[in-house]
C-alpha atoms as a PDB file:
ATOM      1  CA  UNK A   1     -33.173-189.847  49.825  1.00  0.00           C
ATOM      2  CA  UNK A   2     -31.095-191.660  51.675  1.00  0.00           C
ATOM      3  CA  UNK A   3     -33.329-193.353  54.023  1.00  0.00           C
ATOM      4  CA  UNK A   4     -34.376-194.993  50.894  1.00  0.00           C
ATOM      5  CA  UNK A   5     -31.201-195.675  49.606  1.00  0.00           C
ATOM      6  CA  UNK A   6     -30.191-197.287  53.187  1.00  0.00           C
ATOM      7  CA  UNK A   7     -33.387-199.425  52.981  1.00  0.00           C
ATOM      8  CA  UNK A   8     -32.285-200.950  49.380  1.00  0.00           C
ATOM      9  CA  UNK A   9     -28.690-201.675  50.443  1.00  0.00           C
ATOM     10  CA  UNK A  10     -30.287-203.332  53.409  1.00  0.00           C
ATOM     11  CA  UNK A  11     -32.557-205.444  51.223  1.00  0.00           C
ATOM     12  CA  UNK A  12     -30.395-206.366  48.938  1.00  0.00           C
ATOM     13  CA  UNK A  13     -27.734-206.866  51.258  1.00  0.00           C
ATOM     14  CA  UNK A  14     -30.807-209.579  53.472  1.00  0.00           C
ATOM     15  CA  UNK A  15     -31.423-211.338  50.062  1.00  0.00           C
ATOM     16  CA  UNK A  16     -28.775-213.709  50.416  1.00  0.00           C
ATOM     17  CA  UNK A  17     -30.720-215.293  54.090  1.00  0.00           C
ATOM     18  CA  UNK A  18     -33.896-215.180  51.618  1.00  0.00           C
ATOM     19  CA  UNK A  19     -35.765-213.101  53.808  1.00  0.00           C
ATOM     20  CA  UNK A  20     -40.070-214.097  53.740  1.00  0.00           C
ATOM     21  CA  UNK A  21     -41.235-210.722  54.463  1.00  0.00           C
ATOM     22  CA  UNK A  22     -39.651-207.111  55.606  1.00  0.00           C
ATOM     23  CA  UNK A  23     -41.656-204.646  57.621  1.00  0.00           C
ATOM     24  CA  UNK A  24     -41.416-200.944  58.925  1.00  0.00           C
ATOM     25  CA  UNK A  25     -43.275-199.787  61.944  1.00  0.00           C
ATOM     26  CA  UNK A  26     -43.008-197.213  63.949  1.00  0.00           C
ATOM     27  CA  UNK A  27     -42.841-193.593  62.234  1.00  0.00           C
ATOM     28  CA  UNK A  28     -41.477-194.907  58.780  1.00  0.00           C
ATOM     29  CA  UNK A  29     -44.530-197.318  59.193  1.00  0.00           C
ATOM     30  CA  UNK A  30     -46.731-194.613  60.725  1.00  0.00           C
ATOM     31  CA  UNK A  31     -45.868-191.790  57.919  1.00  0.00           C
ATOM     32  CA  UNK A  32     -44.725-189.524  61.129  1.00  0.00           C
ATOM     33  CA  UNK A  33     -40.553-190.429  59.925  1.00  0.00           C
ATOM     34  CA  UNK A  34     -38.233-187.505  60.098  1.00  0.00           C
ATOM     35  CA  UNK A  35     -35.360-188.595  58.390  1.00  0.00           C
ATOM     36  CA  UNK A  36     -32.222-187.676  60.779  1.00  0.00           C
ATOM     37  CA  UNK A  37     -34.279-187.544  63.150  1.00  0.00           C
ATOM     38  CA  UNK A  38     -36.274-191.197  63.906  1.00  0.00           C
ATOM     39  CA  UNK A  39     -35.190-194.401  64.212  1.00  0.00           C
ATOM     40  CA  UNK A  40     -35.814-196.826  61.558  1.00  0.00           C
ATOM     41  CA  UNK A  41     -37.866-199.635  62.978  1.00  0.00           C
ATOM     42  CA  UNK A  42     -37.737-202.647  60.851  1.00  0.00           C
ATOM     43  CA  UNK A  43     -39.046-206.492  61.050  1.00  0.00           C
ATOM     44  CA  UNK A  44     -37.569-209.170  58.953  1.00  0.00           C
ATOM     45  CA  UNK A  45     -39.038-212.843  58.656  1.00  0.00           C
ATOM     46  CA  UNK A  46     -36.931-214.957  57.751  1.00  0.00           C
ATOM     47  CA  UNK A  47     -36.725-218.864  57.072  1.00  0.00           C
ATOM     48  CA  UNK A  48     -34.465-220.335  59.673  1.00  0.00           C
ATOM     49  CA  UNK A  49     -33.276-221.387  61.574  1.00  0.00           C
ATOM     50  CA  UNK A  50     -31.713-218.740  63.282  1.00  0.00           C
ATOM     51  CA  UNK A  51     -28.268-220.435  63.970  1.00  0.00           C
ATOM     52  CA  UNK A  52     -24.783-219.410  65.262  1.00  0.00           C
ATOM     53  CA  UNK A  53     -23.872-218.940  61.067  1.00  0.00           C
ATOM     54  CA  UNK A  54     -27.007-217.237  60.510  1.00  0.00           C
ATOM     55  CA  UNK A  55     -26.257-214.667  63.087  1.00  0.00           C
ATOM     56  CA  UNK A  56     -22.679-213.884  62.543  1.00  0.00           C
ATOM     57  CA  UNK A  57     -23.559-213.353  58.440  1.00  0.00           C
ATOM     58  CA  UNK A  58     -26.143-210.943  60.010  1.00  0.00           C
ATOM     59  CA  UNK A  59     -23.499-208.896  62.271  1.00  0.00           C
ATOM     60  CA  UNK A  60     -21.578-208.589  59.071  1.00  0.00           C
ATOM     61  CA  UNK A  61     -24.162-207.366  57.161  1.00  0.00           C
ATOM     62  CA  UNK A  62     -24.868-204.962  59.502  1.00  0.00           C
ATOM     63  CA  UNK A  63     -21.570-203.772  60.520  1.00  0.00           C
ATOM     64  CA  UNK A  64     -21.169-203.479  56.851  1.00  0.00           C
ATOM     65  CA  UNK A  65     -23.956-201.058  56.607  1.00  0.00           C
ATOM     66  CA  UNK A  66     -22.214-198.330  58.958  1.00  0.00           C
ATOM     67  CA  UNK A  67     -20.960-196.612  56.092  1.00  0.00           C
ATOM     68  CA  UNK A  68     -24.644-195.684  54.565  1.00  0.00           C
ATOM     69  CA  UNK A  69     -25.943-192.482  56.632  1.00  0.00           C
ATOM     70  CA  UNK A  70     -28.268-193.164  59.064  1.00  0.00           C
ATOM     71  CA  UNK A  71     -27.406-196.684  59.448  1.00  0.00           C
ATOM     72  CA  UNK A  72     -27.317-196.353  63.237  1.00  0.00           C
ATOM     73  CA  UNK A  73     -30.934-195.725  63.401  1.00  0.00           C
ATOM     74  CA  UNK A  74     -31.940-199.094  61.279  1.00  0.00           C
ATOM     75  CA  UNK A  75     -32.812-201.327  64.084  1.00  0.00           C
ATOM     76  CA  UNK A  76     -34.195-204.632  63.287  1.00  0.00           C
ATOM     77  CA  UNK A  77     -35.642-207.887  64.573  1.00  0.00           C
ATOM     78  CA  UNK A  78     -35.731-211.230  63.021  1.00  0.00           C
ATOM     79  CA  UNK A  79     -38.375-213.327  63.353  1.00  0.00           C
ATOM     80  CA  UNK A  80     -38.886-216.972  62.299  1.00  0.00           C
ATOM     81  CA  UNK A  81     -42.168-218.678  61.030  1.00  0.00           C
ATOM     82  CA  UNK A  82     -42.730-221.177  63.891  1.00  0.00           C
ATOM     83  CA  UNK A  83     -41.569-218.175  66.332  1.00  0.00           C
ATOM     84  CA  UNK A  84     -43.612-215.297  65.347  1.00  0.00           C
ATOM     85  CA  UNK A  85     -46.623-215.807  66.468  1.00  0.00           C
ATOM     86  CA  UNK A  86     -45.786-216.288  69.981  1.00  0.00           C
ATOM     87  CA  UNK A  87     -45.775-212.776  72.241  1.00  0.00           C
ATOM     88  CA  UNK A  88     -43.178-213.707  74.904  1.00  0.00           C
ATOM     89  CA  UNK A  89     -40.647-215.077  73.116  1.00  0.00           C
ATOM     90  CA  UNK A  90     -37.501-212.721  72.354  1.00  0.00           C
ATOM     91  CA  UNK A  91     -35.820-212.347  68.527  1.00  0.00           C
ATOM     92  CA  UNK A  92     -32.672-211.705  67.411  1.00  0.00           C
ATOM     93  CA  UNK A  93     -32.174-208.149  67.256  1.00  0.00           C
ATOM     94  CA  UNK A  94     -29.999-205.332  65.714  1.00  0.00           C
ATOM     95  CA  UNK A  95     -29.696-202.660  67.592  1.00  0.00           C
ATOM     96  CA  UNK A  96     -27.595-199.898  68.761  1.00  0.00           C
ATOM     97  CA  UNK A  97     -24.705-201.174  67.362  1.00  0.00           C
ATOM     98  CA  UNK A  98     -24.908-204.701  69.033  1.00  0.00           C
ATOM     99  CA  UNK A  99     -27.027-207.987  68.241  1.00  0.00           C
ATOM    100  CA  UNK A 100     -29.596-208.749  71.621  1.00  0.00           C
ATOM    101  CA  UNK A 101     -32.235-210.051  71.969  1.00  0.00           C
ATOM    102  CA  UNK A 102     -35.940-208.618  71.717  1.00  0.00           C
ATOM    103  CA  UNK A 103     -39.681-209.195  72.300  1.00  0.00           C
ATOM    104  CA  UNK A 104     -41.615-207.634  69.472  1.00  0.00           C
ATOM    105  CA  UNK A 105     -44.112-206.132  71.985  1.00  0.00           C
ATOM    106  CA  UNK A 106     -48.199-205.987  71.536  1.00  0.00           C
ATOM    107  CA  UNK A 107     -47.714-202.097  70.547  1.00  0.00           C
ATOM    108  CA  UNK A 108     -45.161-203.348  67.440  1.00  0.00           C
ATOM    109  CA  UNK A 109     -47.588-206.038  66.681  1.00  0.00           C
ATOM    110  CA  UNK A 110     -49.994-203.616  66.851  1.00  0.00           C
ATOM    111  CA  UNK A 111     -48.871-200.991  64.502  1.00  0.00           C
ATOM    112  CA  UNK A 112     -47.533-203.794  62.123  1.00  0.00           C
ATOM    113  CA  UNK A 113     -51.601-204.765  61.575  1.00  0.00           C
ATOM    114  CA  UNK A 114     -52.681-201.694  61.920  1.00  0.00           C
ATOM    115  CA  UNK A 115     -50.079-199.098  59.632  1.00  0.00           C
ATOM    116  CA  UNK A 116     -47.253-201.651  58.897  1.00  0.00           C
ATOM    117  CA  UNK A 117     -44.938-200.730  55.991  1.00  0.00           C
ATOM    118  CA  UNK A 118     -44.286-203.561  53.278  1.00  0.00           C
ATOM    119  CA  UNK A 119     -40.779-203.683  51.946  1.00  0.00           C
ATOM    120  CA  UNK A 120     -40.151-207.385  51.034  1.00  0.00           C
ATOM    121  CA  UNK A 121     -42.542-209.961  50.807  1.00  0.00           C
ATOM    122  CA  UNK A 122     -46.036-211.262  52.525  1.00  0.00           C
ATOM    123  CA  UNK A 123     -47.923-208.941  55.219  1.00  0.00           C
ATOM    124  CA  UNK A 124     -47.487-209.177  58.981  1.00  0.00           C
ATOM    125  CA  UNK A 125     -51.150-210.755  58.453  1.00  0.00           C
ATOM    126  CA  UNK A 126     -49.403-213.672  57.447  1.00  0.00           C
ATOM    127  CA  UNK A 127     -47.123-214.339  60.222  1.00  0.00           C
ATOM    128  CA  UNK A 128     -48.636-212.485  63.099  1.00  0.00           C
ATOM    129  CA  UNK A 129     -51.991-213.286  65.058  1.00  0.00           C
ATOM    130  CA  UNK A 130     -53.979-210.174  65.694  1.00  0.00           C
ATOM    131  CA  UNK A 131     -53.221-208.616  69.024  1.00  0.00           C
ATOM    132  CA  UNK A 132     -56.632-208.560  71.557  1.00  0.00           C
ATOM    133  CA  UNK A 133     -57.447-205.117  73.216  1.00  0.00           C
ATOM    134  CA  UNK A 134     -57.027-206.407  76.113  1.00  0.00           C
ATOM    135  CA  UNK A 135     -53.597-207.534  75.978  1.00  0.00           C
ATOM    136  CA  UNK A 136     -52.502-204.471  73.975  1.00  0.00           C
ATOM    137  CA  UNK A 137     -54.474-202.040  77.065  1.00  0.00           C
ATOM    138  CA  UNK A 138     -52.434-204.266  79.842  1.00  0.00           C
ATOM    139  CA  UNK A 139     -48.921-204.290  78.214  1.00  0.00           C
ATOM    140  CA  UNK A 140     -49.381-200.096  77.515  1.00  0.00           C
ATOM    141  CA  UNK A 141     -50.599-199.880  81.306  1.00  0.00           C
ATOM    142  CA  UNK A 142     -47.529-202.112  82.693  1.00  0.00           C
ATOM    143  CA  UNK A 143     -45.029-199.927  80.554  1.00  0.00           C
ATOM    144  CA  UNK A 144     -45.989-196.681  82.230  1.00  0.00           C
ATOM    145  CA  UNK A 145     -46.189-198.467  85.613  1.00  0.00           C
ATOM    146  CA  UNK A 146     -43.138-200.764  85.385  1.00  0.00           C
ATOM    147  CA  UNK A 147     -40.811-198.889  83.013  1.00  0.00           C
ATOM    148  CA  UNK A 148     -41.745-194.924  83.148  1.00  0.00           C
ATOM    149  CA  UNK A 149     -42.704-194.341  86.485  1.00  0.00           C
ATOM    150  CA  UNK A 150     -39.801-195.553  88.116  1.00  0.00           C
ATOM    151  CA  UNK A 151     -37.390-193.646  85.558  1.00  0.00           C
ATOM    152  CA  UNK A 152     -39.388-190.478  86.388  1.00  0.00           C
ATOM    153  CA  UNK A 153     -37.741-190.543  90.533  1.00  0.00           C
ATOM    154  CA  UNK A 154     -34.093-190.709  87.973  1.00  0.00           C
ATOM    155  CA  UNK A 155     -33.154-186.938  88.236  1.00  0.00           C
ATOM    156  CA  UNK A 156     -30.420-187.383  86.120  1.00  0.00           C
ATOM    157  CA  UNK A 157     -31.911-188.879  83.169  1.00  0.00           C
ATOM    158  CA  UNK A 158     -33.845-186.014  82.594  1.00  0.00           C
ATOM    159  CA  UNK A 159     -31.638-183.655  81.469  1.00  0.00           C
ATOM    160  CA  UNK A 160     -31.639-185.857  78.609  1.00  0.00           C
ATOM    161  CA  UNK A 161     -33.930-184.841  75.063  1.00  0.00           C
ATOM    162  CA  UNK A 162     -34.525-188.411  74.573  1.00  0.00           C
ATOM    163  CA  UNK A 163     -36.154-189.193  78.135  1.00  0.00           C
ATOM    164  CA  UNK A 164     -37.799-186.308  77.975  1.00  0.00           C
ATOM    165  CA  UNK A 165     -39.244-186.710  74.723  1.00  0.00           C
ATOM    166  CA  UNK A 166     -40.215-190.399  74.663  1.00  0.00           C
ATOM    167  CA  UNK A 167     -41.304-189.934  78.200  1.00  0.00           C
ATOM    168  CA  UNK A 168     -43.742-187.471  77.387  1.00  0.00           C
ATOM    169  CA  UNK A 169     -44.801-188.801  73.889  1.00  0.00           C
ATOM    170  CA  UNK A 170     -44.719-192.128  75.200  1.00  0.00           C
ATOM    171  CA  UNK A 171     -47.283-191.299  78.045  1.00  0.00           C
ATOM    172  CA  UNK A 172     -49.731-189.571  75.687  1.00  0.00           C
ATOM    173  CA  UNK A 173     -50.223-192.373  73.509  1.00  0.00           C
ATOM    174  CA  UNK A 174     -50.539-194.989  76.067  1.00  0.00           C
ATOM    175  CA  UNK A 175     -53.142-192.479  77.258  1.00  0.00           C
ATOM    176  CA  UNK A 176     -54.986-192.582  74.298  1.00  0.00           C
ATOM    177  CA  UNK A 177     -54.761-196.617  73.734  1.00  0.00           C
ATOM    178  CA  UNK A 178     -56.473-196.703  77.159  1.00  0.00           C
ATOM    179  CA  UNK A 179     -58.615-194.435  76.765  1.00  0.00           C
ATOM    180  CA  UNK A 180     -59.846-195.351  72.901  1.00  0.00           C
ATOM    181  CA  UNK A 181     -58.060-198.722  72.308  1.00  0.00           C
ATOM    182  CA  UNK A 182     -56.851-197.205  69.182  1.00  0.00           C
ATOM    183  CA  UNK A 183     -52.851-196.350  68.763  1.00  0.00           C
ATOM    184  CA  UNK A 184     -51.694-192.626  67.595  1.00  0.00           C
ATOM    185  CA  UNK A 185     -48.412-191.041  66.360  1.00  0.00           C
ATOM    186  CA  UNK A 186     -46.108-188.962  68.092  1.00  0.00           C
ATOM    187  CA  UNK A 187     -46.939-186.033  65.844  1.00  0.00           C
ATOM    188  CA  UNK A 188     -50.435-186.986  66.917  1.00  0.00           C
ATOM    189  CA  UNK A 189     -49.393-187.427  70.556  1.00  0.00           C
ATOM    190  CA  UNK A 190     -47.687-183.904  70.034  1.00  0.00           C
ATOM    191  CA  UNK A 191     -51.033-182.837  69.524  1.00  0.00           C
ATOM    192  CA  UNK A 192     -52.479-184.538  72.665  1.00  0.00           C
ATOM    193  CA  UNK A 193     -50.130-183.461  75.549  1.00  0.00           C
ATOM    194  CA  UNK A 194     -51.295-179.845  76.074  1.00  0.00           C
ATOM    195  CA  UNK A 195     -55.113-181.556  76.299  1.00  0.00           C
ATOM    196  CA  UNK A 196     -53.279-183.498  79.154  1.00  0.00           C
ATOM    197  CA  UNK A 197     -52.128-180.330  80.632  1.00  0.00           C
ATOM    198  CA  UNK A 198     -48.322-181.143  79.908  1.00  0.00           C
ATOM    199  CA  UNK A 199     -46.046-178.295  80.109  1.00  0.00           C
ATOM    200  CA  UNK A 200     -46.311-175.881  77.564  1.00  0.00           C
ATOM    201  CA  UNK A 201     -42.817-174.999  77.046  1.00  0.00           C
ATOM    202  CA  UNK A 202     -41.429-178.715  77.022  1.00  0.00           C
ATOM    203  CA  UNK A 203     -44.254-179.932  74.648  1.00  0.00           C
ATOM    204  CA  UNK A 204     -43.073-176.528  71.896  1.00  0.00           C
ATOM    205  CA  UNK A 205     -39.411-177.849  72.679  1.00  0.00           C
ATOM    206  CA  UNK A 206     -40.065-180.738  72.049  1.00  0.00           C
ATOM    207  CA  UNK A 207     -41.992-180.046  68.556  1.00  0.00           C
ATOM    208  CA  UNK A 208     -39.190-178.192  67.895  1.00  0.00           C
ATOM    209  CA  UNK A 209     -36.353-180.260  68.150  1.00  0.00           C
ATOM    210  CA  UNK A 210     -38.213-183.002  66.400  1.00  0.00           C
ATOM    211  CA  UNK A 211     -39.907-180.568  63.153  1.00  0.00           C
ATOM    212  CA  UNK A 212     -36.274-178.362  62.863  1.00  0.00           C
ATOM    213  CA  UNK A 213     -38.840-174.974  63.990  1.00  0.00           C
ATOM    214  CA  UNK A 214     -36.363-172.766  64.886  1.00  0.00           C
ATOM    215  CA  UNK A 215     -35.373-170.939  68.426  1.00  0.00           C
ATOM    216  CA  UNK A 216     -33.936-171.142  71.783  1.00  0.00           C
ATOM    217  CA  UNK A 217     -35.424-174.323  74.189  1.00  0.00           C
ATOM    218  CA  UNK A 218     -35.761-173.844  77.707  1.00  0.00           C
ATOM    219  CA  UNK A 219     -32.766-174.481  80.223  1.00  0.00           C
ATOM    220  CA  UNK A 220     -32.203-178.314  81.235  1.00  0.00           C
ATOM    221  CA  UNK A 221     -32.459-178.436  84.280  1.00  0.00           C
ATOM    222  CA  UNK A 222     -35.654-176.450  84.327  1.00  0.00           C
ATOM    223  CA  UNK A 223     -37.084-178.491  81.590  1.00  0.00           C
ATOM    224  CA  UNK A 224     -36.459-181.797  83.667  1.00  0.00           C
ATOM    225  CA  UNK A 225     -38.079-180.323  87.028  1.00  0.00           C
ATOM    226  CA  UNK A 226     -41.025-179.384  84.994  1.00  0.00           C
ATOM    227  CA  UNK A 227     -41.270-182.634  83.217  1.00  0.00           C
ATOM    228  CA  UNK A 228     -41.013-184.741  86.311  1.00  0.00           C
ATOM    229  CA  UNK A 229     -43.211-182.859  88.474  1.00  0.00           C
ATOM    230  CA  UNK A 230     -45.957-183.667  85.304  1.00  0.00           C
ATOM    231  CA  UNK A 231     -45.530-186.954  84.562  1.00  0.00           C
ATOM    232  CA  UNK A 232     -44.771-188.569  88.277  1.00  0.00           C
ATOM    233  CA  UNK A 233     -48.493-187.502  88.807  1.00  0.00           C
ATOM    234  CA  UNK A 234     -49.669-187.995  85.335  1.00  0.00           C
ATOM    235  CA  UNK A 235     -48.362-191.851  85.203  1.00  0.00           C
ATOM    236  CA  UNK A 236     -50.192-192.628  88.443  1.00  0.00           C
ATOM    237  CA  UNK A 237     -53.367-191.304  87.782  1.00  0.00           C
ATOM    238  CA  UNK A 238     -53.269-193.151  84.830  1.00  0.00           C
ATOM    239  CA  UNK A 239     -52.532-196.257  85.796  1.00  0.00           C
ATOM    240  CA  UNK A 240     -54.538-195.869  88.990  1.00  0.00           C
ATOM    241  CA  UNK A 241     -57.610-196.180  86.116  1.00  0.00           C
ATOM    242  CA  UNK A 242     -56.676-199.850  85.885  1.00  0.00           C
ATOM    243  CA  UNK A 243     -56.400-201.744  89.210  1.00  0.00           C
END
């Protein structure tokens, strides 16, 4: 497979910086991955520090990588010991193309306890303090307030599959974490949106695009009216739950 294949180069390619520990979350860690189709969501540990050298052998590496398929969806942050632990701090990242820099939020930390993939090394246990409810329930609540609400009054972004999809996908799990304190996968958020009364046609487009089911999805600009006009509503009741 190649996503395999593209996660051994990249390992063997790290062992040089001798990475501590490797992790996947998100769908790869989740077992929702659709190869083509997610991202590739990876944590590395390494020993540090994370100097000027350090970083430009790890722009190589990756720029070196662009030949493997899918190599534009590895994204990855790296984390040190004596920085891990700590929730605000932002990590050198990979991603998009470009080195930033990243918090690894309470939902990564989450998922990393909770369904974290090992490639390389010790568990997240090892590095990473368990994340309280609470602060998991209050960073999902402040992403839908902060981040998706105001993105919902951008017209133009909607037109977009990727707004639309993480919009919507995004919004029913937060809606569950609230709800159950428990974290689900977008095949099971999939699952959840026409139990929120999302649009029926944009939640079968959606499973479409992302399963390869075949036939026509509905027109753009209709699918971004009828997205909006859910989730404007959808986000506020939601968050109204927690003032």
């Amino acid at each position: 497979m190649p996503t395999e294949a593209l996660l051994a180069r990249f390992l063997d390619d790290l062992a040089p910086l001798c990475p501590l520990a490797v992790w996947a979350h998100g769908s790869l860690g989740g077992g929702d991955y659709q190869e083509g189709r997610s991202d590739l969501d990876l944590i590395a540990v390494l020993p540090g520090p994370l100097s000027l050298a350090v970083m430009g052998r790890l722009i190589v590496l990756h720029r070196r990588l662009r030949a493997e398929p899918l190599a534009a969806k590895l994204h990855c942050s790296y984390l040190t010991p004596p920085t891990a632990a700590d929730p605000e701090r932002s990590h050198l990242t990979w991603a998009h193309g470009r080195i930033q820099r990243r918090p690894v939020t309470p939902v990564t930390r989450s998922e990393l306890h909770e369904f974290g993939r090992v490639l390389h090394g010790a568990a997240p246990v090892a590095y990473l303090p368990p994340v309280p409810d609470r602060e998991l329930r209050d960073f999902v609540a402040a992403d839908q307030r902060d981040f998706w609400r105001p993105a919902v009054d951008k017209e133009r972004l909607w037109r977009e599959d990727i707004w639309v999809d993480l919009g919507l996908l995004t919004f029913a799990r937060a809606t569950v974490t609230l709800r159950e304190g428990r974290l689900i996968s977008k095949r099971h958020a999939l699952a959840e949106l026409p139990l929120l009364g999302a649009p029926a046609e944009v939640v079968e487009d959606i499973t479409r695009r992302r399963y390869g089911e075949q036939g026509p999805g509905p027109d753009p600009d209709r699918r971004a009216r009828l997205t909006r006009a859910y989730l404007g509503p959808a986000i506020d009741a939601l968050v109204a739950g927690r003032r």
